[in-house]
C-alpha atoms as a PDB file:
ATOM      1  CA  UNK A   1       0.000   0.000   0.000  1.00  0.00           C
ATOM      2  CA  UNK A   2       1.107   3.458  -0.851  1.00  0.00           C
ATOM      3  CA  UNK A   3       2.782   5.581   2.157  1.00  0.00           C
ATOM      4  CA  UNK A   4       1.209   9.559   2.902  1.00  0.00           C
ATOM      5  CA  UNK A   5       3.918  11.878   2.022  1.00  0.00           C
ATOM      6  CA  UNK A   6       4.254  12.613   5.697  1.00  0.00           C
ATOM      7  CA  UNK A   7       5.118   9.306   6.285  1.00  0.00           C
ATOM      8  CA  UNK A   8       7.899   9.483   3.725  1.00  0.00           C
ATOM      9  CA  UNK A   9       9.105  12.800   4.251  1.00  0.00           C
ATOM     10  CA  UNK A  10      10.309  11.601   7.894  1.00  0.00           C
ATOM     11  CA  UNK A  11      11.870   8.346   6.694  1.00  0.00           C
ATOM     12  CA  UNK A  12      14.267   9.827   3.930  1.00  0.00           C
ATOM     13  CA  UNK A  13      17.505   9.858   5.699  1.00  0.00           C
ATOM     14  CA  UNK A  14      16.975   6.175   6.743  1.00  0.00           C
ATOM     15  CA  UNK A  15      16.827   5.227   3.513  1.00  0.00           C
ATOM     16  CA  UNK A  16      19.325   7.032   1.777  1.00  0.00           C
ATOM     17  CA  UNK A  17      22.235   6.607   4.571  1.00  0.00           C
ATOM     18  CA  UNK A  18      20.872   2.624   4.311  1.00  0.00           C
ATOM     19  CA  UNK A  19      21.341   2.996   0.604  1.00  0.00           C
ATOM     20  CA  UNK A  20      17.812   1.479  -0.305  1.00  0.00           C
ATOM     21  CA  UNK A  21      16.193   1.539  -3.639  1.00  0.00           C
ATOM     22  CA  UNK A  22      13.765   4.813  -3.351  1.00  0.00           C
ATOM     23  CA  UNK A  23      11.152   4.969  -6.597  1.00  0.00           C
ATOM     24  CA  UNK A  24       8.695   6.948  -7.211  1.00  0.00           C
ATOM     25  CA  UNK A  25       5.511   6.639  -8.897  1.00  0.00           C
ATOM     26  CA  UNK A  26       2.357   8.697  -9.768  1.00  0.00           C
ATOM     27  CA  UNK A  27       0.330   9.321 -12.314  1.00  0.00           C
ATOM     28  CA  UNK A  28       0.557  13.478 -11.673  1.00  0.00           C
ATOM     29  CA  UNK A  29       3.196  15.671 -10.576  1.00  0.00           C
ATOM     30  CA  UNK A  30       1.617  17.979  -7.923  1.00  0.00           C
ATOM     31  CA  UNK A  31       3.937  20.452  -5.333  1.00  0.00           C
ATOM     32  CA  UNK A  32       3.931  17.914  -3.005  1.00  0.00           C
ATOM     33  CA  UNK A  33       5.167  15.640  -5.007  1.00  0.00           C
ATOM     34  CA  UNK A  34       8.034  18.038  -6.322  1.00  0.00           C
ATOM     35  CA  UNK A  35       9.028  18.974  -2.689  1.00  0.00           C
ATOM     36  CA  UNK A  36       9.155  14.997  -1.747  1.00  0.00           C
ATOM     37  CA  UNK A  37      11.828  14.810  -4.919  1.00  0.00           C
ATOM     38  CA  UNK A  38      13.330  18.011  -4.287  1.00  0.00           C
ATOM     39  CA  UNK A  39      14.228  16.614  -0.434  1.00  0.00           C
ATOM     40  CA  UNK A  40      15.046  13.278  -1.695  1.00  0.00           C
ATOM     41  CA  UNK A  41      17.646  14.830  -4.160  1.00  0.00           C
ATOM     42  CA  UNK A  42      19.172  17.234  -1.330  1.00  0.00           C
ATOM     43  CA  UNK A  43      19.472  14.461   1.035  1.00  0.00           C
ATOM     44  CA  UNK A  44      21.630  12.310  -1.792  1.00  0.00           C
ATOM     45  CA  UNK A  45      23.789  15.427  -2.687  1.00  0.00           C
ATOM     46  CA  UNK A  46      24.296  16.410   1.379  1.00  0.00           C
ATOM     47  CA  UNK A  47      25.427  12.523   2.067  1.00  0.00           C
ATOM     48  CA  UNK A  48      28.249  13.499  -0.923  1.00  0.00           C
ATOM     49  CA  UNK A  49      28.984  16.961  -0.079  1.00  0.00           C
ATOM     50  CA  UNK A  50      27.921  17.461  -3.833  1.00  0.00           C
ATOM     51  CA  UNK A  51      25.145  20.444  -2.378  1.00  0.00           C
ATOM     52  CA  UNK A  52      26.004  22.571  -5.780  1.00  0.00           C
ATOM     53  CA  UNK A  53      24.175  20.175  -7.945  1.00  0.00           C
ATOM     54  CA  UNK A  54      20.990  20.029  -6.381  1.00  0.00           C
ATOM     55  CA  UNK A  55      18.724  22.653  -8.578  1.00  0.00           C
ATOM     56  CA  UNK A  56      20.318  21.394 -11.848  1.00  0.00           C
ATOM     57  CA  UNK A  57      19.953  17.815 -10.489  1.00  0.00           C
ATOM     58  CA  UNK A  58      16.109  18.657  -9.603  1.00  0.00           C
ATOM     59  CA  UNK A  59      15.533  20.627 -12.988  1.00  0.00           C
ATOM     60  CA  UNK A  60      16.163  17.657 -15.118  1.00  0.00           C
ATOM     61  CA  UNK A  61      14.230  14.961 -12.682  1.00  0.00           C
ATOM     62  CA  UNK A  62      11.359  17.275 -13.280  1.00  0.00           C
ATOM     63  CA  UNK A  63      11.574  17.836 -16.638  1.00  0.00           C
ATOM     64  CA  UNK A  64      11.852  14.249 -17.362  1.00  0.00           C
ATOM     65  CA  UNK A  65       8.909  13.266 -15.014  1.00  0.00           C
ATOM     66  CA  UNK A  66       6.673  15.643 -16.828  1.00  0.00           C
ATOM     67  CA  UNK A  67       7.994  14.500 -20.363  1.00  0.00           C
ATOM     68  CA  UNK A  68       7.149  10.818 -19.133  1.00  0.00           C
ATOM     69  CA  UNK A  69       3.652  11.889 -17.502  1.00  0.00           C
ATOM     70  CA  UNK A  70       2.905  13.677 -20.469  1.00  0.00           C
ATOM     71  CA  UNK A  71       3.794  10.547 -22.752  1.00  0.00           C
ATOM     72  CA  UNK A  72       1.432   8.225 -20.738  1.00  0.00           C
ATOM     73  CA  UNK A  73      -1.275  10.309 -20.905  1.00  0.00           C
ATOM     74  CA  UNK A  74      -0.852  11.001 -24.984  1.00  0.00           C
ATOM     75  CA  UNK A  75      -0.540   7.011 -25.324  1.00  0.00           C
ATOM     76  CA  UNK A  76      -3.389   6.172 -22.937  1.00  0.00           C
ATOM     77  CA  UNK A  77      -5.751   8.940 -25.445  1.00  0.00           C
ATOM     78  CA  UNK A  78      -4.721   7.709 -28.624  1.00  0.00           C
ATOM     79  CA  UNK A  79      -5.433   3.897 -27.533  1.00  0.00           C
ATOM     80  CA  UNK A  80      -9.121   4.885 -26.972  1.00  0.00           C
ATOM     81  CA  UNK A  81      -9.495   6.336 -30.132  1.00  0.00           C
END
């Protein structure tokens, strides 16, 4: 079952300094959504000191969720049709 965003917002840093597997999946991007990527991304930079990267980092993670949630949704119309 899918975790609240509260939920994963607090377990972050156990995951990343545990190095598990994070995904994410939805079928919208919404600001809480973006804020849950944008503090997933600064907790991987932080844990490498690599803090510079993070808005170029979360720039092209966004684009390319958008692209992809864009794509689905132009396959899933032209099916029906």
């Amino acid at each position: 079952m899918a975790k609240s965003f509260i939920d994963l917002n607090s377990e972050i840093s156990e995951h990343i300094n545990s190095k598990d597997k994070i995904s994410v999946k939805s079928s919208k991007i919404n600001s809480q959504l973006e804020k849950y990527v944008l503090k997933i991304i600064t907790e991987i930079l932080k844990k490498f000191n690599q803090e510079k990267y993070i808005e170029m980092l979360y720039t092209i993670t966004k684009e390319l969720a958008i692209n992809g949630v864009k794509a689905n949704q132009k396959r899933i119309f032209f099916e029906d049709q």
